[in-house]
Protein backbone atom coordinates (compact mmCIF):
# COMPACT_ATOMS: atom_id res chain seq x y z
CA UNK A 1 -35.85 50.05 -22.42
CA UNK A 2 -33.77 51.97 -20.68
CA UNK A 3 -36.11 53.99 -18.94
CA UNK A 4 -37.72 50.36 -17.72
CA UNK A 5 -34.08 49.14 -16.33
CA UNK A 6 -33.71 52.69 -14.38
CA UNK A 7 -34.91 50.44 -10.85
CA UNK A 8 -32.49 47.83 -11.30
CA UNK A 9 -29.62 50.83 -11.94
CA UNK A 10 -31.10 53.06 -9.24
CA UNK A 11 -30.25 49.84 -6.55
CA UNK A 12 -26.58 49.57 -8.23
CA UNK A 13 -26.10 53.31 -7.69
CA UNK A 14 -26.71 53.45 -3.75
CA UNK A 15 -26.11 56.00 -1.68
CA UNK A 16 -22.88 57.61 -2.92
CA UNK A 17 -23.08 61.06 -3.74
CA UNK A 18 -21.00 60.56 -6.60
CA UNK A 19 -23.59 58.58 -8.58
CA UNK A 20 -26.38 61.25 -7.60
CA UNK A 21 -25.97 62.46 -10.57
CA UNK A 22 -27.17 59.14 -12.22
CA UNK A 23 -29.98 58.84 -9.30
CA UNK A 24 -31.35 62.01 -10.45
CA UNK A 25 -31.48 61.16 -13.78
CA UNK A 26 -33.30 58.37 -13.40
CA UNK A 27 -35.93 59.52 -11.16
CA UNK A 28 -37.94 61.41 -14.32
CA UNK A 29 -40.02 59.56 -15.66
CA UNK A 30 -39.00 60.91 -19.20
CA UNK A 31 -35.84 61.72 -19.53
CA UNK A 32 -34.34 63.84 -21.81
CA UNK A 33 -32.90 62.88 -24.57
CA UNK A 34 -29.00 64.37 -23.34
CA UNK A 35 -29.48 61.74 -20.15
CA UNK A 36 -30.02 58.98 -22.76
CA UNK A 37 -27.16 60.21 -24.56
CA UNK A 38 -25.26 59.67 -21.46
CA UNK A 39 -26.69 56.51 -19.94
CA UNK A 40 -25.58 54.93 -23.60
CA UNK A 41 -21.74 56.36 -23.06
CA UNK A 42 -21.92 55.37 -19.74
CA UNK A 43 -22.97 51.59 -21.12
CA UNK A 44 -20.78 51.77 -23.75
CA UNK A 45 -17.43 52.10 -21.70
CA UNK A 46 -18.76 49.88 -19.05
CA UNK A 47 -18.82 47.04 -21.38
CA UNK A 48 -15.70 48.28 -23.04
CA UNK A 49 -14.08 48.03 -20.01
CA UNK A 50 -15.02 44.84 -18.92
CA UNK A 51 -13.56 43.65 -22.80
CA UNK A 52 -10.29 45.55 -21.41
CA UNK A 53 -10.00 43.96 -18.19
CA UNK A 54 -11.02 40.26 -19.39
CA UNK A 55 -8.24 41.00 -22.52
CA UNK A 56 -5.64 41.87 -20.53
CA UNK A 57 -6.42 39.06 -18.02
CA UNK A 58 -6.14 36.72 -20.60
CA UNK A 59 -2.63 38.23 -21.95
CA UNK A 60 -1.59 37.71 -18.20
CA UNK A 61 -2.48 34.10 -18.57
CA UNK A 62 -0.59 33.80 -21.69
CA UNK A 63 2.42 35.43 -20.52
CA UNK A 64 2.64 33.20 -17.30
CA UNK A 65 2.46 30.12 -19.40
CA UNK A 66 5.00 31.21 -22.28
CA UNK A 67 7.55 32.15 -18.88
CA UNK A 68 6.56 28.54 -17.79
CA UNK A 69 7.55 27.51 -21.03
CA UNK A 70 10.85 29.17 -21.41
CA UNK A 71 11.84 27.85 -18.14
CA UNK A 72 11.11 24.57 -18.41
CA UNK A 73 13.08 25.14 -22.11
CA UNK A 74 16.15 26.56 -19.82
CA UNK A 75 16.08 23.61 -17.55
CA UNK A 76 16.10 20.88 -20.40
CA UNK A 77 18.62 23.00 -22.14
CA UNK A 78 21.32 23.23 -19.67
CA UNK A 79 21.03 19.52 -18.48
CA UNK A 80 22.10 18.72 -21.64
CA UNK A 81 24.96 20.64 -21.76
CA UNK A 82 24.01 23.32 -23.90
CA UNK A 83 25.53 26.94 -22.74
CA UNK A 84 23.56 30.07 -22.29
CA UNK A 85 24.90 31.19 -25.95
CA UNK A 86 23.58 28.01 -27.26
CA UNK A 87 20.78 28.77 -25.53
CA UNK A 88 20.26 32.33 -26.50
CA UNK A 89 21.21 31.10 -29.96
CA UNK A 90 18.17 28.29 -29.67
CA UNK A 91 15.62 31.10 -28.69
CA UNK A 92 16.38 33.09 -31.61
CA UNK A 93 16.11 29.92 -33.80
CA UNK A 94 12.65 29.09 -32.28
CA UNK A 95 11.50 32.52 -33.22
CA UNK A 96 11.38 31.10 -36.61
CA UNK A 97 9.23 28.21 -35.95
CA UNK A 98 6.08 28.87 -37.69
CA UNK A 99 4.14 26.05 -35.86
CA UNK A 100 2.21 25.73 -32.92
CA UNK A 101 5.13 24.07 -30.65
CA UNK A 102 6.34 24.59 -27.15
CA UNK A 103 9.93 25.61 -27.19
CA UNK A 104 10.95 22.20 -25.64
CA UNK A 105 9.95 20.71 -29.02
CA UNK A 106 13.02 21.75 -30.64
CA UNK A 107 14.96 19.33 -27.63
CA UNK A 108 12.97 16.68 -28.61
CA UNK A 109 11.49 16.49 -31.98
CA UNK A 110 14.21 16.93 -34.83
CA UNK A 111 12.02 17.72 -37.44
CA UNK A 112 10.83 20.73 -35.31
CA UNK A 113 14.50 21.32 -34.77
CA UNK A 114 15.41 21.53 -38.34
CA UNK A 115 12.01 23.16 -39.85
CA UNK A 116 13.40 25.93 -37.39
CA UNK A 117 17.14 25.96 -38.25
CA UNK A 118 16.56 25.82 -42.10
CA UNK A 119 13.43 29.10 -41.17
CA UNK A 120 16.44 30.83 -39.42
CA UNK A 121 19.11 30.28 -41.66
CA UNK A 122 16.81 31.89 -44.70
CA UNK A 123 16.09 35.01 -42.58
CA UNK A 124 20.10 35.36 -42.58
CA UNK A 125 20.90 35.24 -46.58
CA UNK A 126 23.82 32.93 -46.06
CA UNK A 127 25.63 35.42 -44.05
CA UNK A 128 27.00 32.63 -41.52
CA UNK A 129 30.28 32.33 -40.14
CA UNK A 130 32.46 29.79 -39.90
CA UNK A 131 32.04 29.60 -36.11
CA UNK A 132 28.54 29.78 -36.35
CA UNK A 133 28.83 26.66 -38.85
CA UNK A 134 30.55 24.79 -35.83
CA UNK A 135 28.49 25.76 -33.14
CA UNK A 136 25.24 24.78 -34.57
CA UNK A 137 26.77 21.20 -35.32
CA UNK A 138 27.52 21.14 -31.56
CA UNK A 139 24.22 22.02 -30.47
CA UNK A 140 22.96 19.26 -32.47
CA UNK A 141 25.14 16.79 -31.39
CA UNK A 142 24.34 17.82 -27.79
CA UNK A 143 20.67 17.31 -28.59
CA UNK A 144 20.95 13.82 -29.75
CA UNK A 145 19.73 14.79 -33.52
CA UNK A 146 23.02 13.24 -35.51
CA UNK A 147 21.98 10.74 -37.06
CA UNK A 148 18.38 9.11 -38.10
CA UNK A 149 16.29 9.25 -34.95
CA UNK A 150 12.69 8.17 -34.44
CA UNK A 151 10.64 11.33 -35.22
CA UNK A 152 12.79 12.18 -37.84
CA UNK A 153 11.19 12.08 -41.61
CA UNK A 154 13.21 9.87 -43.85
CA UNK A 155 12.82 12.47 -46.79
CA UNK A 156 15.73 15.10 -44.94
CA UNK A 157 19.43 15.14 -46.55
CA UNK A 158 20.78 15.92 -42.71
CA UNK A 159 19.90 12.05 -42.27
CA UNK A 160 22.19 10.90 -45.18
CA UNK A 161 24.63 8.63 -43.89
CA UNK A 162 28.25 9.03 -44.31
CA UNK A 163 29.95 6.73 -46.42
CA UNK A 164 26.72 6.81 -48.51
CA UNK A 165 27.05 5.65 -51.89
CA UNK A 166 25.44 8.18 -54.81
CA UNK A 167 24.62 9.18 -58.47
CA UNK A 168 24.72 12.45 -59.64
CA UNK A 169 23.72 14.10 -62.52
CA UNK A 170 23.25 18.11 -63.33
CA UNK A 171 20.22 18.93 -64.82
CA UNK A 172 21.28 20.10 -68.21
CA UNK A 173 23.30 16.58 -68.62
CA UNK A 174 26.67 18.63 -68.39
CA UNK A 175 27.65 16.01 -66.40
CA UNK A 176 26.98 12.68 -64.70
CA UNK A 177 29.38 10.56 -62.34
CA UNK A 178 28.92 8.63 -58.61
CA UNK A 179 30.75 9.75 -55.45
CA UNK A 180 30.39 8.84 -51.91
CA UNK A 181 29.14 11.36 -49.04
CA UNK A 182 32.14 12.20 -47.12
CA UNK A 183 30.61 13.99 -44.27
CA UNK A 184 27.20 15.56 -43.68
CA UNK A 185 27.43 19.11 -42.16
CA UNK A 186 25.50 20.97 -40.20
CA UNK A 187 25.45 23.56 -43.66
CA UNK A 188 26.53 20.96 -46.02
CA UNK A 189 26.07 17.81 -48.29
CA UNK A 190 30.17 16.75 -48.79
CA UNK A 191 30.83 14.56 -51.04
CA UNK A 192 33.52 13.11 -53.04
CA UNK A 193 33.33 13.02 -56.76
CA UNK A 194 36.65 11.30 -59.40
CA UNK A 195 35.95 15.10 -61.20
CA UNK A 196 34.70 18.61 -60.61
CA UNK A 197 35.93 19.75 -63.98
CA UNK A 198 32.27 20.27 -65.47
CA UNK A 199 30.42 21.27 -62.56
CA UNK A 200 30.02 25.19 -60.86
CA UNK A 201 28.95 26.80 -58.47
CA UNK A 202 25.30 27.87 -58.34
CA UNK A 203 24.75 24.53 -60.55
CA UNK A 204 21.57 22.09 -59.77
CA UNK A 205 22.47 18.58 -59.59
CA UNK A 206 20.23 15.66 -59.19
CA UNK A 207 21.69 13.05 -56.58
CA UNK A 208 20.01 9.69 -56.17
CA UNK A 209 20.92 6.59 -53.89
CA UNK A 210 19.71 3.53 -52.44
CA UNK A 211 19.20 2.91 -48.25
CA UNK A 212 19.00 -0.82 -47.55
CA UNK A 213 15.53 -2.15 -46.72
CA UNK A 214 13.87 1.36 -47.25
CA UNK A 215 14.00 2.47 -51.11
CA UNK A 216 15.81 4.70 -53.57
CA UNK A 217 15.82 8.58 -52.65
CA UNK A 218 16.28 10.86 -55.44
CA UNK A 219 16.59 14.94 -54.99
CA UNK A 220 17.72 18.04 -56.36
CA UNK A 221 20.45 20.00 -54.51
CA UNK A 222 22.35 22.92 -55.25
CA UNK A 223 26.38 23.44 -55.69
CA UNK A 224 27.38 26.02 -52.53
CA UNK A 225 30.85 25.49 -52.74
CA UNK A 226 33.75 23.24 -54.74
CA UNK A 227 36.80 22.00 -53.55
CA UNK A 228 38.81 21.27 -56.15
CA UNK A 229 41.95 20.13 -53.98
CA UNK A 230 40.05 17.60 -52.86
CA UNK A 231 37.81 16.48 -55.01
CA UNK A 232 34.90 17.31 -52.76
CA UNK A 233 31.79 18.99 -53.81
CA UNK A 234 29.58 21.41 -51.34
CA UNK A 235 25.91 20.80 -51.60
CA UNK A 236 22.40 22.38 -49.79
CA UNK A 237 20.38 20.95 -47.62
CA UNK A 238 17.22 20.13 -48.72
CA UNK A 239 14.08 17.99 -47.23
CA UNK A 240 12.34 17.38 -50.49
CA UNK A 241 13.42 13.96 -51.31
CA UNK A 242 11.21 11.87 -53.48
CA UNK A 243 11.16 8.41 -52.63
CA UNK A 244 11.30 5.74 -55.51
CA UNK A 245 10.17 2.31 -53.94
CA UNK A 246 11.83 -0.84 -54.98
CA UNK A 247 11.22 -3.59 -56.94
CA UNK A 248 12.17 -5.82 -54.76
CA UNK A 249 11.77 -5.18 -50.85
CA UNK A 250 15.01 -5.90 -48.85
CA UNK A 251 13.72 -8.24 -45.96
CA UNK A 252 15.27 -8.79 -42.31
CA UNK A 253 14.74 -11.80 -40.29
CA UNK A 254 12.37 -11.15 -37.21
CA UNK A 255 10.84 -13.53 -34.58
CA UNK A 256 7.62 -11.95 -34.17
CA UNK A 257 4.68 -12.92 -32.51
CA UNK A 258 1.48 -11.98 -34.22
CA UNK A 259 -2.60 -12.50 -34.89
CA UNK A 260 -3.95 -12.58 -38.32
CA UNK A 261 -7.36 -12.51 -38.84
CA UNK A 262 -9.22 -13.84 -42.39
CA UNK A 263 -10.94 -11.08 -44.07
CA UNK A 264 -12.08 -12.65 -47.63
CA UNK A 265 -11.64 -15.49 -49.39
CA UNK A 266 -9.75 -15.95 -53.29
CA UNK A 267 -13.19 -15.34 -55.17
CA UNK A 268 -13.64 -12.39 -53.25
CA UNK A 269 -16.67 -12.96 -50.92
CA UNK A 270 -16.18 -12.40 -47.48
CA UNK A 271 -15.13 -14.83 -45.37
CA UNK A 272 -16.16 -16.03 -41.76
CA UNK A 273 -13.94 -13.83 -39.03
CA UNK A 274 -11.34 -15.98 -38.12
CA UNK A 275 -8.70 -15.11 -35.64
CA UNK A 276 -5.11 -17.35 -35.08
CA UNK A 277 -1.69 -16.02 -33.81
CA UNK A 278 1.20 -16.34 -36.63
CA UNK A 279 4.77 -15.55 -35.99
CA UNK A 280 6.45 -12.93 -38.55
CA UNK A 281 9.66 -14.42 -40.06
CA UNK A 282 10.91 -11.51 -41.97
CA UNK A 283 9.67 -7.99 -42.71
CA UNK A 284 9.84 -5.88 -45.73
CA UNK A 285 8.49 -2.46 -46.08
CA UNK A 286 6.28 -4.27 -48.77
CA UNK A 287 5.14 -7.27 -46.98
CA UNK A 288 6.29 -10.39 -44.50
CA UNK A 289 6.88 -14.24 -44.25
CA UNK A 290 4.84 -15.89 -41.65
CA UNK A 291 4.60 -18.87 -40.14
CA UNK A 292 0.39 -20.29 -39.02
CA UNK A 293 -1.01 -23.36 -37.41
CA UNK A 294 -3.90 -22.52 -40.47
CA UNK A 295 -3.49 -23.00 -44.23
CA UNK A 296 -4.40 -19.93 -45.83
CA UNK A 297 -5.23 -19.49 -49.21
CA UNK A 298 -2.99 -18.29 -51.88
CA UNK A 299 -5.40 -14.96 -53.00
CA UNK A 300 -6.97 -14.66 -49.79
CA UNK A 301 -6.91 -11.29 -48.15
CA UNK A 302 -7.07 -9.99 -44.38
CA UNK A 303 -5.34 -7.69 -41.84
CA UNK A 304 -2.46 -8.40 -39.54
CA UNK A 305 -1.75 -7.06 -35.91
CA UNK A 306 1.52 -7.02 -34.34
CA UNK A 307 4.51 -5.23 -32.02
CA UNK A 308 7.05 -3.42 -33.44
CA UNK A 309 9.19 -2.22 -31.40
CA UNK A 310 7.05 0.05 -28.91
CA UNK A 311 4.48 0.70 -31.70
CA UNK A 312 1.53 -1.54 -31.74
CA UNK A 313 0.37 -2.11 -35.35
CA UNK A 314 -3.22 -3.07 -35.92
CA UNK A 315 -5.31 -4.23 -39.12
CA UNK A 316 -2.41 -4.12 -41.98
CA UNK A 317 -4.10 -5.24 -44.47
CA UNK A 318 -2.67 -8.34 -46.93
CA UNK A 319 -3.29 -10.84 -49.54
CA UNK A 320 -1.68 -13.68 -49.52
CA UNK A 321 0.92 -14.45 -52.16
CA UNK A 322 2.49 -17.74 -51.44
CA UNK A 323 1.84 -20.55 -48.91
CA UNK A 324 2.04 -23.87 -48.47
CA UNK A 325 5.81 -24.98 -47.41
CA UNK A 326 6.27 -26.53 -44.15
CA UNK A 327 8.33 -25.29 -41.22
CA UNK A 328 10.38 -27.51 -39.14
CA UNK A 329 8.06 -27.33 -36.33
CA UNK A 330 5.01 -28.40 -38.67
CA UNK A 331 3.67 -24.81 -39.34
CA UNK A 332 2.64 -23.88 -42.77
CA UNK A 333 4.98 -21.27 -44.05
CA UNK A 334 3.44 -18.14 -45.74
CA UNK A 335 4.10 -15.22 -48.14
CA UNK A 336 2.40 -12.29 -47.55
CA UNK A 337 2.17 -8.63 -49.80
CA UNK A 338 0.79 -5.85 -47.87
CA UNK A 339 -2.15 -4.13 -49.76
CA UNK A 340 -3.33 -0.53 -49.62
CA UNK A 341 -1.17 0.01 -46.21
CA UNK A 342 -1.20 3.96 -45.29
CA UNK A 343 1.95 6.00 -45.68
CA UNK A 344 2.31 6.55 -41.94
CA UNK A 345 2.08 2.79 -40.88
CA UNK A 346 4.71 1.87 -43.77
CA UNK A 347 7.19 4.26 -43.02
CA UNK A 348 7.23 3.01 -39.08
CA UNK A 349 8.36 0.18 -40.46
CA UNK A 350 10.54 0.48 -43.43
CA UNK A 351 12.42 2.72 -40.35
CA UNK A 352 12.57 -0.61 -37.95
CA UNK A 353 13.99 -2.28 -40.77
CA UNK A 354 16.57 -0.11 -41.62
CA UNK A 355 17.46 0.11 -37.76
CA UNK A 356 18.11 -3.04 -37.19
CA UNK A 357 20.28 -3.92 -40.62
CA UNK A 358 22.36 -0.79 -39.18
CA UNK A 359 22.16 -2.57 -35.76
CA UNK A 360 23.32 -6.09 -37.51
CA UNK A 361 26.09 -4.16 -39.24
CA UNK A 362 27.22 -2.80 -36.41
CA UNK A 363 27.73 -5.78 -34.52
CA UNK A 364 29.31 -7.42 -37.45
């Protein structure tokens, strides 16, 4: 083969008399086997070197766009008011991140923020000082991340809210008593318990409550710290809450405007596509009230498509519980149960719920 490509080679070579060497070689008709020898090393780091060069082009590329990164990450940072400590601080932080995000994330997402943080404190062994304590619940305050926002799962004690009422229990039934969350820390679960006489440090205490038009949340968290002063009782973070539903959803009156569409009829054969626009009443994590110009029948079953908030939601699925009462405006009034709804679509709205009874609250 090689002695058939010597033409094509010869024309590369040209003139130069450094590649005469190569020229000569390839003039023989049979070369020896030495010139093969070095027409394969010569191949050899050709195509090694053109690995090299496209390698190291490609780190170059990489590089450009992680500086790109970082400064975009710098410009964010500081128009929120963060400092180049905080910053520095954040970098080291993002380090930790095991998860193919953009530094920027942390600004934005709080999950990414806190899957991070929680990394970062681990790689420290609780050595964290006081100061540190209060500067990373500035930084998160600075971000916008106090408090439940958008992207942020539901199953994360950071989210508690203060004033929170809860049950505790330790694991080996030492003890059992309520309390009320006092403050939630940046490092810390506070809360105020009537007596700390049973409980220590290093102890594992189940804590349960219930969050209005969401569910009941139970988890286990461990004793850091005990103030016995003050009744209050130090607790770890931890984002594996298990979520208990309800028997009973807790609804909120909405006015919303919405198309149902009949999927099947009560004996369970399916039923002509039907289209009409409904108007949601109230909402429950488990199911709505609607009002429709069309009787529907108690049993029936179909999907349900409507805005919530600046999510569209398309083809929840239903069967209808309850129907028949009349509106004042004539409509029939039905009760809806949502059926095999995904995890994703539920949670977007057991969140709007709970939003706006805070909201209501707060205006009350």
């Amino acid at each position: 083969m090689i002695v058939q490509s010597h033409p094509i080679l010869l024309s590369l070579c040209g003139d130069s008399l450094q590649l005469q060497f190569f020229r000569n070689m390839f003039e023989k008709a049979d070369p020896a086997s030495w010139q093969v020898v070095m027409m394969g090393v010569f191949l050899v780091l050709l195509v090694a070197g053109l690995v090299v060069w496209e390698l190291f082009r490609k780190r170059r590329v990489q590089l450009a766009k992680m500086r790109r990164q970082w400064d975009n990450f710098q410009i964010q940072a500081k128009t929120m008011g963060l400092s180049e400590a905080d910053i520095s601080l954040l970098k080291e932080i993002y380090q930790c991140l095991e998860a193919l995000h953009s530094p920027d994330a942390m600004l934005r997402i709080p999950a990414s923020y806190d899957r991070a943080l929680d990394a970062w404190l681990s790689t420290r062994s609780g050595k964290i000082t006081p100061s540190d304590w209060e500067r990373l619940g500035a930084i998160r305050v600075r971000l916008g991340f106090k408090g439940l926002a958008p992207e942020m799962s539901l199953s994360h004690t950071r989210q508690i809210a203060e004033a929170q009422d809860v049950r505790m229990a330790s694991e080996g039934s030492q003890f059992a008593s309520s309390g009320k969350v006092m403050v939630n820390q940046e490092d810390a679960l506070i809360v105020g318990i009537p007596s700390l006489e049973t409980i220590s440090v290093g102890m594992r205490v189940r804590v349960a409550f219930s969050r209005q038009g969401d569910g009941e949340y139970k988890a286990v968290l461990q004793v850091a710290r005990i103030d016995q002063e003050n009744g209050l009782l130090h607790l770890e973070h931890t984002d594996q809450l298990t979520r208990q539903q309800l028997r009973m959803w807790v609804r909120v009156p909405v006015m919303i405007s919405g198309l149902m569409k009949r999927v099947m009829d009560p004996e369970g054969t399916p039923h002509p596509v039907q289209s009409f626009e409904v108007t949601l009443l109230d909402l429950s994590g488990g199911g709505a009230m609607v009002s429709s110009v069309e009787m529907v029948e108690v049993e029936s079953r179909g999907v349900l498509d409507f805005q919530l908030g600046e999510t569209r939601l398309e083809g929840v699925r239903f069967v209808m519980l309850r129907t028949g009462r009349t509106s004042r405006n004539g409509r029939q009034v039905c009760h809806l149960c949502f059926e095999s709804i995904d995890v994703q679509t539920q949670e977007r709205i057991m969140r709007y719920v709970f939003e706006r009874q805070r909201t209501v609250r707060g205006v009350a």
